[in-house]
C-alpha atoms as a PDB file:
ATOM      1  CA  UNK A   1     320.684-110.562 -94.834  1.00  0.00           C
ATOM      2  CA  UNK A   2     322.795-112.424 -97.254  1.00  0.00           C
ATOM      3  CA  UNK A   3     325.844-111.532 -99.161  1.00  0.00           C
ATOM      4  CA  UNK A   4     324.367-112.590-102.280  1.00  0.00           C
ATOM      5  CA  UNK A   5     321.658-110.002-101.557  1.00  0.00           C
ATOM      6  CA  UNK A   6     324.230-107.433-101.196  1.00  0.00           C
ATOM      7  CA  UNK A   7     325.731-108.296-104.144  1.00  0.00           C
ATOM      8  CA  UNK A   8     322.435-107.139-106.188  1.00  0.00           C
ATOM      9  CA  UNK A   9     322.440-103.966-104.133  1.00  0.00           C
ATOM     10  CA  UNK A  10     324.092-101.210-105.896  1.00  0.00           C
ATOM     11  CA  UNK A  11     324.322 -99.151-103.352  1.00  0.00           C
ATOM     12  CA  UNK A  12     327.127-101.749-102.241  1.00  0.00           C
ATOM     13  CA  UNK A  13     328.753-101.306-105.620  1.00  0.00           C
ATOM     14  CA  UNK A  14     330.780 -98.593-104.628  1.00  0.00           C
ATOM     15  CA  UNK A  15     331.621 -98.048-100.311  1.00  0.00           C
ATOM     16  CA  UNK A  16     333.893 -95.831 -98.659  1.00  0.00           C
ATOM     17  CA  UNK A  17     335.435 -92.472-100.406  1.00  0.00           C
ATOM     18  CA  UNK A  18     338.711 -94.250-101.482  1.00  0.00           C
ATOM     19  CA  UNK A  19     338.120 -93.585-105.173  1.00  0.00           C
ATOM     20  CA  UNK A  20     336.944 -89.509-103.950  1.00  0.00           C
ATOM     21  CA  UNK A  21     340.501 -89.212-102.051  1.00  0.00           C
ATOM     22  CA  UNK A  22     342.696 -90.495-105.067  1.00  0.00           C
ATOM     23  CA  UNK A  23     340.543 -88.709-108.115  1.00  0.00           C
ATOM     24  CA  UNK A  24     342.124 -85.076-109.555  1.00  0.00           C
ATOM     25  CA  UNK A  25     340.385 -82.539-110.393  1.00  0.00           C
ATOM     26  CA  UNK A  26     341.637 -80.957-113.461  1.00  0.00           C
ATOM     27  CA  UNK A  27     341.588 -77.755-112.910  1.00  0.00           C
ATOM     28  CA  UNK A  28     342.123 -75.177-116.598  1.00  0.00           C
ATOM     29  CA  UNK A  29     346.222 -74.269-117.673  1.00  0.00           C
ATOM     30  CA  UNK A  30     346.731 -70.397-118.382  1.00  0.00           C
ATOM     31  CA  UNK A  31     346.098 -71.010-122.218  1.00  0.00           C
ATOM     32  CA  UNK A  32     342.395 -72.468-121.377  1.00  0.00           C
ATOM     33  CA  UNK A  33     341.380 -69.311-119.926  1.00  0.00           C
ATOM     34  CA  UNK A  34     339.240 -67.216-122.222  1.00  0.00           C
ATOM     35  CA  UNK A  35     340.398 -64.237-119.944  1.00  0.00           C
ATOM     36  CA  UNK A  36     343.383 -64.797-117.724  1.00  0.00           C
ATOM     37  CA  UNK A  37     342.672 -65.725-114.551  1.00  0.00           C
ATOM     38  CA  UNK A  38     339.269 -64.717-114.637  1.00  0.00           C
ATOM     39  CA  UNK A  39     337.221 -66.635-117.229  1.00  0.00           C
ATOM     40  CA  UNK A  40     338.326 -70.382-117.953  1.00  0.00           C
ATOM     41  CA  UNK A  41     337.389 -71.730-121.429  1.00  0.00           C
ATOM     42  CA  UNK A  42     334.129 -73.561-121.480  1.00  0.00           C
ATOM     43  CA  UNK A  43     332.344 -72.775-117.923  1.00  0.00           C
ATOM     44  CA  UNK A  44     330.008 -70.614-116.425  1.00  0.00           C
ATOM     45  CA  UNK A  45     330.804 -67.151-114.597  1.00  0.00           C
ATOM     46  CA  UNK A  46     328.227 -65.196-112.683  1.00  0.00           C
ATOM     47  CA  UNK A  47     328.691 -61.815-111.840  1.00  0.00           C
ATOM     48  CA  UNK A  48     327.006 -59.858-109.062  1.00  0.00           C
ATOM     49  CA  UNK A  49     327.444 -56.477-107.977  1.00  0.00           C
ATOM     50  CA  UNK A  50     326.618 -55.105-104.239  1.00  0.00           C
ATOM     51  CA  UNK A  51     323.831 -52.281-105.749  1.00  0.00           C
ATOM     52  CA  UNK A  52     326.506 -50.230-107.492  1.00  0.00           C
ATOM     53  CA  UNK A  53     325.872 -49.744-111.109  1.00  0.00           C
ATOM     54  CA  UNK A  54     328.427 -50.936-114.018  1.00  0.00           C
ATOM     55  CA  UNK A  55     328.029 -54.448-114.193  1.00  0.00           C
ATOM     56  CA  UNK A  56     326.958 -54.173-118.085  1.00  0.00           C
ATOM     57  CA  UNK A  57     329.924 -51.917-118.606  1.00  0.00           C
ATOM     58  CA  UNK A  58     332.139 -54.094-117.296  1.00  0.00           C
ATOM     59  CA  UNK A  59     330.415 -57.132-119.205  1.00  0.00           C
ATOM     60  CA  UNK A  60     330.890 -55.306-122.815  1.00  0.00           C
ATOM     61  CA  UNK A  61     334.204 -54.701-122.150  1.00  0.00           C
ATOM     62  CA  UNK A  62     335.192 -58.163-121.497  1.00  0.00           C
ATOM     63  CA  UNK A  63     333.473 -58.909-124.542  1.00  0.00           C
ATOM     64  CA  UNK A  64     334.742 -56.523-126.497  1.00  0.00           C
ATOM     65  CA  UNK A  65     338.248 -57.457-125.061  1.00  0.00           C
ATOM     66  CA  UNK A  66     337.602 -61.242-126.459  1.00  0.00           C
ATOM     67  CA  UNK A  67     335.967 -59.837-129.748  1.00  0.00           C
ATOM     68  CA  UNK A  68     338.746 -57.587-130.474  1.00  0.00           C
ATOM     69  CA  UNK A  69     341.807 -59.050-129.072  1.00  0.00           C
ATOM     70  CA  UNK A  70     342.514 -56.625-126.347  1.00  0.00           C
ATOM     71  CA  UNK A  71     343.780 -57.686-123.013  1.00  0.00           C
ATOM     72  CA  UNK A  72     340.784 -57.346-120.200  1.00  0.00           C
ATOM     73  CA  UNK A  73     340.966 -54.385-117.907  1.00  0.00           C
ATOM     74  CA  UNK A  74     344.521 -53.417-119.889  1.00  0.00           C
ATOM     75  CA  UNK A  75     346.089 -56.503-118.104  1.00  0.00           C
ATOM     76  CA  UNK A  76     344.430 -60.035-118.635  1.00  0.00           C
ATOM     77  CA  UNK A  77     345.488 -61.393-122.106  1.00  0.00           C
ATOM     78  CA  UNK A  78     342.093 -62.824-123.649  1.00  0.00           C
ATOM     79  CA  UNK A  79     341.517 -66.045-126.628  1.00  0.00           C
ATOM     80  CA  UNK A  80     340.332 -63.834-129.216  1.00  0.00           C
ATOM     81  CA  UNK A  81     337.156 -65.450-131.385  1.00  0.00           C
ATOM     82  CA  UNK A  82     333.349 -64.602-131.515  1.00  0.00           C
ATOM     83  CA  UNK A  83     331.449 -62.727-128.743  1.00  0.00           C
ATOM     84  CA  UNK A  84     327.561 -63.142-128.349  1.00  0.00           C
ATOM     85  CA  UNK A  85     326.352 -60.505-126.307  1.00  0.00           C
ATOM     86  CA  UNK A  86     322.091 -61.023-125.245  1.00  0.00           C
ATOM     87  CA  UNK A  87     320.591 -57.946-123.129  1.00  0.00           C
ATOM     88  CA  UNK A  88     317.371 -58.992-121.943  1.00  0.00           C
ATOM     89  CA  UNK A  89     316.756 -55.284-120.670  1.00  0.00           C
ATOM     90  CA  UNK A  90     318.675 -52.818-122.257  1.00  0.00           C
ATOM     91  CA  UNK A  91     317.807 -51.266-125.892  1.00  0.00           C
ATOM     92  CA  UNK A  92     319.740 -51.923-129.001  1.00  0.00           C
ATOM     93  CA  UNK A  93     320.592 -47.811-128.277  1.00  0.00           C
ATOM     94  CA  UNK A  94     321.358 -48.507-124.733  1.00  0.00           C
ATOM     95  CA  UNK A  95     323.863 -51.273-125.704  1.00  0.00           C
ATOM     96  CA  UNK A  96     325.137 -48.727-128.615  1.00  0.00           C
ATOM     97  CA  UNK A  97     325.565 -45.924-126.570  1.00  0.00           C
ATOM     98  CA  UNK A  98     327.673 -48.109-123.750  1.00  0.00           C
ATOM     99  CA  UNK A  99     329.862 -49.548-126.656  1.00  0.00           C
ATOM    100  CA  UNK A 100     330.582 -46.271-128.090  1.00  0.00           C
ATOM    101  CA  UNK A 101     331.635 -44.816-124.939  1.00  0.00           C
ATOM    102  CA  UNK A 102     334.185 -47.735-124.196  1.00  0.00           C
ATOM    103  CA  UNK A 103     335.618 -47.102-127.978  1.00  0.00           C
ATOM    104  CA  UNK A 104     336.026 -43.537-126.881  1.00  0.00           C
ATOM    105  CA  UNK A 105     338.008 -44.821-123.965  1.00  0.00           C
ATOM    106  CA  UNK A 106     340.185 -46.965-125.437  1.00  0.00           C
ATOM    107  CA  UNK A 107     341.322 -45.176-128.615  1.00  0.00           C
ATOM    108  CA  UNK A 108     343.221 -42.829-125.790  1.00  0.00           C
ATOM    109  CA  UNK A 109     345.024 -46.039-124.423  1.00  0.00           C
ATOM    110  CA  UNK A 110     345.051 -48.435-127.046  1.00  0.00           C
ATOM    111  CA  UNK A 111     347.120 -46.811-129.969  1.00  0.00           C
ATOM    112  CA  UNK A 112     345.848 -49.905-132.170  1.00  0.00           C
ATOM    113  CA  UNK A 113     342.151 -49.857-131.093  1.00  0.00           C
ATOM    114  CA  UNK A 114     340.638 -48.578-134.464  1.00  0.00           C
ATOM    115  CA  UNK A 115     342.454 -50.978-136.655  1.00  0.00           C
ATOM    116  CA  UNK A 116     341.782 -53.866-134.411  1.00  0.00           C
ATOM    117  CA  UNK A 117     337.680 -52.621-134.419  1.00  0.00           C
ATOM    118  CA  UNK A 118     338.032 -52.519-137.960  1.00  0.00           C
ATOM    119  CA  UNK A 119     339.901 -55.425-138.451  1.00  0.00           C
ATOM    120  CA  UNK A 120     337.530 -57.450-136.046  1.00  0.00           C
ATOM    121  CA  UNK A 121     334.222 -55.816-135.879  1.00  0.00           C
ATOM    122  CA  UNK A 122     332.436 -58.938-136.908  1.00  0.00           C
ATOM    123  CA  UNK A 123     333.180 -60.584-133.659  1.00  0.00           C
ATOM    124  CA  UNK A 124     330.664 -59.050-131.333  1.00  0.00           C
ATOM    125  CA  UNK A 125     327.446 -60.051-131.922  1.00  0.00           C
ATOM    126  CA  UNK A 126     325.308 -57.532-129.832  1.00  0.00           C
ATOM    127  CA  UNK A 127     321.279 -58.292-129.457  1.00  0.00           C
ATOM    128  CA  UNK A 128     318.828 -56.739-127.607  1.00  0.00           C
ATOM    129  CA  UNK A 129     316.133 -59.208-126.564  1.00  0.00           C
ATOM    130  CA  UNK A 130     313.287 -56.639-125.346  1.00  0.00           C
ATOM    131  CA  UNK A 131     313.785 -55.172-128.819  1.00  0.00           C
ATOM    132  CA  UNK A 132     310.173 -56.425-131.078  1.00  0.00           C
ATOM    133  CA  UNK A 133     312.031 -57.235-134.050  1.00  0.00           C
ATOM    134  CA  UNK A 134     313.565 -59.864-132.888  1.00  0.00           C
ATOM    135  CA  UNK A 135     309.961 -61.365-132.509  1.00  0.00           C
ATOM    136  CA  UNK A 136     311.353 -64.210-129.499  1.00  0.00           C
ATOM    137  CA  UNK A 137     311.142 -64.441-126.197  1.00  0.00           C
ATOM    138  CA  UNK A 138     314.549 -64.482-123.342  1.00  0.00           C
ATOM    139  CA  UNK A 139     313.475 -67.222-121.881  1.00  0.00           C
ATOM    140  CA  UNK A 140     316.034 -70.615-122.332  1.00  0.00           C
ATOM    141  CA  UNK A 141     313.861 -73.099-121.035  1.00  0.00           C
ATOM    142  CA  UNK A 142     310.392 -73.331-120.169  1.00  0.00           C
ATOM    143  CA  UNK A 143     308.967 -74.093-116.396  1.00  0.00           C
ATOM    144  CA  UNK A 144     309.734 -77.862-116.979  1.00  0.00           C
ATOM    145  CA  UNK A 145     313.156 -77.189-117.700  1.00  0.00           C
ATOM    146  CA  UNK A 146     312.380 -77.643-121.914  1.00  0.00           C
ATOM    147  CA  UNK A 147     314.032 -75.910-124.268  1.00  0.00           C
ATOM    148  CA  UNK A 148     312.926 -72.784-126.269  1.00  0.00           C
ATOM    149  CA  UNK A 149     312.778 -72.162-129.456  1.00  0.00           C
ATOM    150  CA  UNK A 150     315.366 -69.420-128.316  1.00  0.00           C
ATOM    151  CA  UNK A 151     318.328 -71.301-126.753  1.00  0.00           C
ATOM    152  CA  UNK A 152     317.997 -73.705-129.819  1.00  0.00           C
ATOM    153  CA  UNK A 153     318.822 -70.184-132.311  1.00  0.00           C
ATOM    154  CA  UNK A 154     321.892 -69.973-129.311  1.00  0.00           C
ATOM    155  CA  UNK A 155     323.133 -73.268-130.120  1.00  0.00           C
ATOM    156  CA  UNK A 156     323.031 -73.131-133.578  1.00  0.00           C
ATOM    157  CA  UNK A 157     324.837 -69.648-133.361  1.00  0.00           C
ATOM    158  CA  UNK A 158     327.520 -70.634-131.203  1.00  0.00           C
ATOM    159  CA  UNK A 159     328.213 -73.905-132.737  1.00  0.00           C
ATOM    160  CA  UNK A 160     328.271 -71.881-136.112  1.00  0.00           C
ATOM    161  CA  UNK A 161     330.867 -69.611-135.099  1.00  0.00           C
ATOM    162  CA  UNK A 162     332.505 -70.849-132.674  1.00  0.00           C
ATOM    163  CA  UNK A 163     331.780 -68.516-130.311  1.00  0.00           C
ATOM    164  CA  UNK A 164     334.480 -68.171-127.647  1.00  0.00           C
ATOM    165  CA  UNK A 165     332.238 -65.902-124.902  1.00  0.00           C
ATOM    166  CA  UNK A 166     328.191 -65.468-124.481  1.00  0.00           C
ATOM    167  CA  UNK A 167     326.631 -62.973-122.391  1.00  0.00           C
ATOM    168  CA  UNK A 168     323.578 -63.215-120.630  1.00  0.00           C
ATOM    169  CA  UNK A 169     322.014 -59.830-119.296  1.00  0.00           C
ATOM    170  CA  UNK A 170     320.501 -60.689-116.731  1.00  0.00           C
ATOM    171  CA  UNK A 171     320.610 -63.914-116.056  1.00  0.00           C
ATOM    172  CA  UNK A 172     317.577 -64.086-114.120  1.00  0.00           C
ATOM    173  CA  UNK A 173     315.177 -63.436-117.547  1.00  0.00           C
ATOM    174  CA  UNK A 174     316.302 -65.888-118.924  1.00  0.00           C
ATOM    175  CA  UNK A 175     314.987 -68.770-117.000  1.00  0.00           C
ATOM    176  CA  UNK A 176     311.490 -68.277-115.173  1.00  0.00           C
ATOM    177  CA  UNK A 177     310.741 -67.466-112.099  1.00  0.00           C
ATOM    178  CA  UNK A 178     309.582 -70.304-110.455  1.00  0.00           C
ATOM    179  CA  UNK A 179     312.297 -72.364-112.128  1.00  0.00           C
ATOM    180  CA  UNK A 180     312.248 -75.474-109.868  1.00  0.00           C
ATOM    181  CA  UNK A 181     315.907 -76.730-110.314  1.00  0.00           C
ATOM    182  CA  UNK A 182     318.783 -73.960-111.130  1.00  0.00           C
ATOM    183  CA  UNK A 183     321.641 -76.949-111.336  1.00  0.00           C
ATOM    184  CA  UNK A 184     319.577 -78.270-114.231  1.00  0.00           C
ATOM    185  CA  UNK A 185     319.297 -74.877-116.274  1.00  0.00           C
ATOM    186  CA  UNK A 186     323.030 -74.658-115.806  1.00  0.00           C
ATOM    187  CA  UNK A 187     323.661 -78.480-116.934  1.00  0.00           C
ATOM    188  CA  UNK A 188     321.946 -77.411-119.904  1.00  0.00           C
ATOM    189  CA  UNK A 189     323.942 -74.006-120.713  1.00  0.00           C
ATOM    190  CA  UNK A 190     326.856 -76.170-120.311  1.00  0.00           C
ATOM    191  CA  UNK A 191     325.606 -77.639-123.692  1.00  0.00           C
ATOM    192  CA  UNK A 192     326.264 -74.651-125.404  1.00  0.00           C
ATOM    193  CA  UNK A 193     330.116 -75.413-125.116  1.00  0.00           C
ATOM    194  CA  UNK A 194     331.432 -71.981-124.168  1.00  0.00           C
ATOM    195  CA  UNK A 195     332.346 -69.354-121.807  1.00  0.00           C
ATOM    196  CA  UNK A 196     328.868 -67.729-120.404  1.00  0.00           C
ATOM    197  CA  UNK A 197     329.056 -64.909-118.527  1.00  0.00           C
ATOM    198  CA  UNK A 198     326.066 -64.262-116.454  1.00  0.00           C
ATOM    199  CA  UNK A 199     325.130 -60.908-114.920  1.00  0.00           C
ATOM    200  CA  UNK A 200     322.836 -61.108-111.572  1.00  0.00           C
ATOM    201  CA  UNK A 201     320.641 -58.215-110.750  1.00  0.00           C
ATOM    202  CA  UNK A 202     320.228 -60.081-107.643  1.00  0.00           C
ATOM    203  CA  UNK A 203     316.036 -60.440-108.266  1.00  0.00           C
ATOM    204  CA  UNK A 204     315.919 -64.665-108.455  1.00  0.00           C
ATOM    205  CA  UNK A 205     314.462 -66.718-105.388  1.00  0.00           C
ATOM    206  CA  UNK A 206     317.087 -69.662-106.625  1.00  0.00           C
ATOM    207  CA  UNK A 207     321.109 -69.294-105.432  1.00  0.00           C
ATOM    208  CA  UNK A 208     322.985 -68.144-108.965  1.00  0.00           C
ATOM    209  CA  UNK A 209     326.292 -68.855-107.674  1.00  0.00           C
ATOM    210  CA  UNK A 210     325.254 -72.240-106.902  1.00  0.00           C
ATOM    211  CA  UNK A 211     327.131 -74.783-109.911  1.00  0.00           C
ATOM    212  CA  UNK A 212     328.817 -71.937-111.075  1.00  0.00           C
ATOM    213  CA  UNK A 213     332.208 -72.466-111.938  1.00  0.00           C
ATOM    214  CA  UNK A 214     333.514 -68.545-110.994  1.00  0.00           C
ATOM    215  CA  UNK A 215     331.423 -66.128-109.063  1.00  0.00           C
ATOM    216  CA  UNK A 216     332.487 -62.960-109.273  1.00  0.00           C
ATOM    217  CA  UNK A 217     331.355 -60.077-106.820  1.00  0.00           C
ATOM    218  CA  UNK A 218     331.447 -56.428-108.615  1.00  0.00           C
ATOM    219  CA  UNK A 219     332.050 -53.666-105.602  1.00  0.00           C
ATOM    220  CA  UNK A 220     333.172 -49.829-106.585  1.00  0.00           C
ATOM    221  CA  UNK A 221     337.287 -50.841-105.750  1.00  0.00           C
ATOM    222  CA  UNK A 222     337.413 -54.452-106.668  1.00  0.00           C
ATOM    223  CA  UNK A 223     336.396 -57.443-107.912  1.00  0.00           C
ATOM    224  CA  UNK A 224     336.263 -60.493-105.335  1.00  0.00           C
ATOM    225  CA  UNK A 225     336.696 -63.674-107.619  1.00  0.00           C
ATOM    226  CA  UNK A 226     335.868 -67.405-105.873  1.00  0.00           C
ATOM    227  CA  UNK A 227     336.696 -69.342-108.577  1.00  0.00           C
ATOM    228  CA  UNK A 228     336.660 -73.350-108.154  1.00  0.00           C
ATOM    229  CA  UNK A 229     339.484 -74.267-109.634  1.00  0.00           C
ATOM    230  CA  UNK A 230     341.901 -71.741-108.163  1.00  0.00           C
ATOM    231  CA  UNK A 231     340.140 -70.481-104.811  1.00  0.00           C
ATOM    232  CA  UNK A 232     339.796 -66.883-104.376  1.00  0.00           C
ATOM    233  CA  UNK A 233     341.488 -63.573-105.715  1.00  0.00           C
ATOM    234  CA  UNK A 234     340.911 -60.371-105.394  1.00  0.00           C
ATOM    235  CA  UNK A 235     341.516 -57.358-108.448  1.00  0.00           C
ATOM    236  CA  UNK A 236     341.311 -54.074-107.751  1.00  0.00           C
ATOM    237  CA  UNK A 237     339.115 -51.592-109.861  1.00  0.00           C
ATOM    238  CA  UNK A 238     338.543 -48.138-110.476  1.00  0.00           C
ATOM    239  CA  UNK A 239     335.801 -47.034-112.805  1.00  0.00           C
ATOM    240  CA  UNK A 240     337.325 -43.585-114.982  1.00  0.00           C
ATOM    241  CA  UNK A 241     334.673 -41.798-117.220  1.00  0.00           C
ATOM    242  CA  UNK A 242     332.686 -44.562-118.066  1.00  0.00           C
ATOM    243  CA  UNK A 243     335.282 -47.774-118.461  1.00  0.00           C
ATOM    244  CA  UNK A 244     336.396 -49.784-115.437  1.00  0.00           C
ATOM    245  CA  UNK A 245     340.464 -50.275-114.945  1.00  0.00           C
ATOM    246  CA  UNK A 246     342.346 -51.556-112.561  1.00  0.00           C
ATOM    247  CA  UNK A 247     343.657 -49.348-110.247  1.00  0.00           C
END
């Protein structure tokens, strides 16, 4: 074999890991974080839960922490702009009913709370996808990984108004089944140029933390964080009547 031939190779373009060992990674600074050490600006968080209930609860009231300005779990300071909130499963009464509860929790600990829901209320954008008026379907993408006539409303939406936090409950209905890449639905959330945080009911054939940016692992005491950037942490949680805290 000649060296001119591996000259027109490019696989020889690029040998060894020299460039890998001197590259950075960049990881976020505090004031990229959506929420605090929890949810960096612009990636995708997954959140699973080992069969204990709350994950929605604890989903609304990170949003509602973004959406309003409060600080996450009365600790994590949050970039306050527009929440998009998609339940795939609940009703638009289930999703009321949880949000009204969490008010009633925070107006005893947040002196502020019903001037800042006043002040803000436009923020949180909650929809119920199993709802008929809505008249679309949950699904993102198609089998072939194609867009839907759905994530294109999302896009619009979020470039619109700026939306710094989407919710998608669950993930799994909202890409199909027998998906055949789960890197490549993520690739094209990414697109939407936000937070997304993505609850797992834990139903999906295909690996959810896999490409994820934070996984996040809901138990009754904590919550176990492996986030890429910063490795792993651990927050501990106590759930009161009806809103988590930390404990």
């Amino acid at each position: 074999m000649t060296l001119k031939m591996m000259e027109d190779n490019p696989f020889a373009r690029h040998i060894g890991i020299k460039e890998w060992t001197t590259r950075e990674v960049i990881a976020p600074k505090p004031e990229e974080y959506t929420i605090a050490e929890i949810i960096p600006a612009n990636s995708l968080v997954c959140l699973k839960t080992n069969g204990i209930y709350g994950k929605s609860t604890l989903a609304m009231q990170a949003a509602m922490s973004v959406a309003l300005g409060l600080p996450f779990l009365g600790k994590y300071p949050c970039q306050q702009g527009h929440v998009i909130y998609l339940s795939a499963q609940d009703t638009d009464d289930d999703n009321c009913r949880r949000f009204k509860r969490l008010c009633r929790e925070w107006q005893k600990s947040e002196p502020d709370f019903d001037y800042k829901l006043k002040q803000n209320s436009d923020n949180l954008t909650c929809i119920s996808m199993c709802d008929d008026c809505y008249g679309t379907q949950s699904l993102l993408v198609d089998v072939t990984g194609s867009h839907t006539k759905t994530l294109i409303y999302l896009l619009k939406f979020c470039e619109y108004y700026k939306v710094k936090l989407v919710v998608l409950d669950p993930i799994e209905e909202f890409f199909p089944e027998n998906i055949k890449n789960i890197t490549e639905f993520y690739r094209t959330l990414h697109q939407l140029n936000t937070s997304i945080l993505m609850l797992s009911n834990g139903t999906s054939s295909s690996d959810v933390f896999h490409g994820v940016e934070v996984g996040i692992q809901l138990s009754d005491d904590k919550l176990q964080l492996k986030n890429f950037f910063a490795g792993k942490k651990d927050i501990p949680l106590a759930m009161g009547i009806g809103i988590w805290s930390t404990s």
